[in-house]
Protein backbone atom coordinates (compact mmCIF):
# COMPACT_ATOMS: atom_id res chain seq x y z
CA UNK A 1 -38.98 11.00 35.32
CA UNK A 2 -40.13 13.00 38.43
CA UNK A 3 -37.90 14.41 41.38
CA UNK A 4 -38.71 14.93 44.65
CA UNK A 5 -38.19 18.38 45.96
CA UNK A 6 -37.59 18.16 49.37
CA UNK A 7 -36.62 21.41 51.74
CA UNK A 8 -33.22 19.45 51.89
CA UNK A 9 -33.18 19.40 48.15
CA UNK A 10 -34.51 22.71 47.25
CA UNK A 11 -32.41 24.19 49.38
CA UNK A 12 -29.58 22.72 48.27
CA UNK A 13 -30.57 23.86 44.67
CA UNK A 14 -30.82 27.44 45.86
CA UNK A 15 -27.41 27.25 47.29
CA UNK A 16 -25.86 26.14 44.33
CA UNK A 17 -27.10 28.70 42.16
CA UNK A 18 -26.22 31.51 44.84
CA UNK A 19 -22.57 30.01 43.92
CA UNK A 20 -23.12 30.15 40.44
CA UNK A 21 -24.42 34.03 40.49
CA UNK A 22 -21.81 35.04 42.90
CA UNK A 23 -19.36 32.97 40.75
CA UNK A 24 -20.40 34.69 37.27
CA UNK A 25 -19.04 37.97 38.59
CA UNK A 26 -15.87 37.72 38.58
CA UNK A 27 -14.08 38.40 35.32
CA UNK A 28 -16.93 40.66 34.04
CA UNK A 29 -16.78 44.22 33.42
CA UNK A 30 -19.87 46.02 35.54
CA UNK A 31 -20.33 49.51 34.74
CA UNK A 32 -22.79 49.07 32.45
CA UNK A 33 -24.87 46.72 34.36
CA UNK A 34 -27.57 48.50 36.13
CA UNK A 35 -29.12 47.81 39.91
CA UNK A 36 -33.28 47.01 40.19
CA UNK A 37 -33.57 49.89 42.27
CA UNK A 38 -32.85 51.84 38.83
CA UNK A 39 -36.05 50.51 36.86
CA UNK A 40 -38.55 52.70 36.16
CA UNK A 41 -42.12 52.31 36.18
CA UNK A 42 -43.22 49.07 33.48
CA UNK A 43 -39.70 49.06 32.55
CA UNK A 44 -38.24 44.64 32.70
CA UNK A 45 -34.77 43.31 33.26
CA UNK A 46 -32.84 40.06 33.85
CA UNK A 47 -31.17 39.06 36.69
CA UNK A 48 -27.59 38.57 36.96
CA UNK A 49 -26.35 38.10 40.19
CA UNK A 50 -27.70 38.79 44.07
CA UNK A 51 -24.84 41.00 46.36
CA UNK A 52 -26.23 40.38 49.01
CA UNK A 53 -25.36 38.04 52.27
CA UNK A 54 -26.38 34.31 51.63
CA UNK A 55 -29.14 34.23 54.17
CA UNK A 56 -30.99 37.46 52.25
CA UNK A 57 -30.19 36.28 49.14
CA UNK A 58 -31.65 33.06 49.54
CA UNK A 59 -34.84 34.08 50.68
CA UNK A 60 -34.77 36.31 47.64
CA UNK A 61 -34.18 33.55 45.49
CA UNK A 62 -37.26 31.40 46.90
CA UNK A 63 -39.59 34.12 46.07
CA UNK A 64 -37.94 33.64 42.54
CA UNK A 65 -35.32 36.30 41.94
CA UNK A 66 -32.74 34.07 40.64
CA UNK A 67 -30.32 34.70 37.91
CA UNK A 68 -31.53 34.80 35.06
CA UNK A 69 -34.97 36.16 36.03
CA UNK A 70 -37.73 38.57 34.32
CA UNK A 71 -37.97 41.51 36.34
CA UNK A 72 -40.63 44.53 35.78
CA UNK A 73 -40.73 47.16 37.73
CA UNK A 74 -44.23 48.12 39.01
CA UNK A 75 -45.95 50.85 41.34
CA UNK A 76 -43.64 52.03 44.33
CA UNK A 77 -44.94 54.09 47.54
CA UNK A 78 -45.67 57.65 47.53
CA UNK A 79 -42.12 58.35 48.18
CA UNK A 80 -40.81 55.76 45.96
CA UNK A 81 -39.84 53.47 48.61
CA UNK A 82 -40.51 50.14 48.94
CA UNK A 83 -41.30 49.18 45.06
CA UNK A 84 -43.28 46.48 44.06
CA UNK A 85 -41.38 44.70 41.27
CA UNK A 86 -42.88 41.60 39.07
CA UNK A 87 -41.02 38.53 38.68
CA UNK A 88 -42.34 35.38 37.57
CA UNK A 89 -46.06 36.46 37.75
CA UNK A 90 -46.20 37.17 41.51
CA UNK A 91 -45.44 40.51 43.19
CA UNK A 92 -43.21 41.69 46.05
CA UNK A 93 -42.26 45.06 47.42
CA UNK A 94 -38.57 45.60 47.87
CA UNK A 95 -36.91 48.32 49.63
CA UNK A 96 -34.31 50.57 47.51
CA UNK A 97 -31.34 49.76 49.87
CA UNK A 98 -32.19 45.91 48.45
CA UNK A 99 -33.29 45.97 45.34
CA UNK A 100 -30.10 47.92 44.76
CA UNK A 101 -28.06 44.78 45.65
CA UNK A 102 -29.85 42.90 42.60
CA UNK A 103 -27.74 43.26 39.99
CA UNK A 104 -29.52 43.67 36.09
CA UNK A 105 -27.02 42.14 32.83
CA UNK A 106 -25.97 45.09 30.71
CA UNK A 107 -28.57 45.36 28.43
CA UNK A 108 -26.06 43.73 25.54
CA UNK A 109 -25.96 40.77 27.50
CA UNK A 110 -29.83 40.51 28.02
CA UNK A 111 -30.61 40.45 23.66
């Protein structure tokens, strides 16, 4: 069985799971749950959800940070801003304001 992925359908795809991250966060307790801007150097994490406004987030999600994801955090500029974080074996430099809008699961959730 093979689908078509058209920009209609991918995009429609993306959409839906922007509803299903933003949808996931209600009802869950958050303190514990760490932003991307607070990885360190080689340290990973998993997506949870994007707070961000749908246009960003979608972008964000074509380059592949959906929820769910593998994030590591990699080398960052001389003052530490943007950082270059790895997610599904491609790289892409985020600024701090952003990547602290990428919410990580607590780390209970993520075993």
């Amino acid at each position: 069985m093979s689908i078509t992925l058209t920009t209609r359908t991918f995009t429609f795809i993306l959409e839906w799971m922007l509803q299903l991250s933003f949808k996931s966060e209600s009802g869950r307790a958050t303190a514990t749950a760490a932003s991307l801007s607070e990885l360190r150097r080689g340290e990973h994490g998993v997506i949870d959800r994007l707070d961000l406004p749908a246009d960003q987030a979608l972008r964000l999600m074509e380059l592949g940070f959906l929820p769910g994801a593998s994030v590591m955090a990699a080398l960052s500029a001389p003052g530490g801003d943007p950082r270059v974080y790895r997610v599904d074996g491609s790289e892409f430099a985020l600024r701090r304001e952003t990547a602290s809008r990428l919410i990580l699961r607590a780390a209970r959730d993520v075993a």
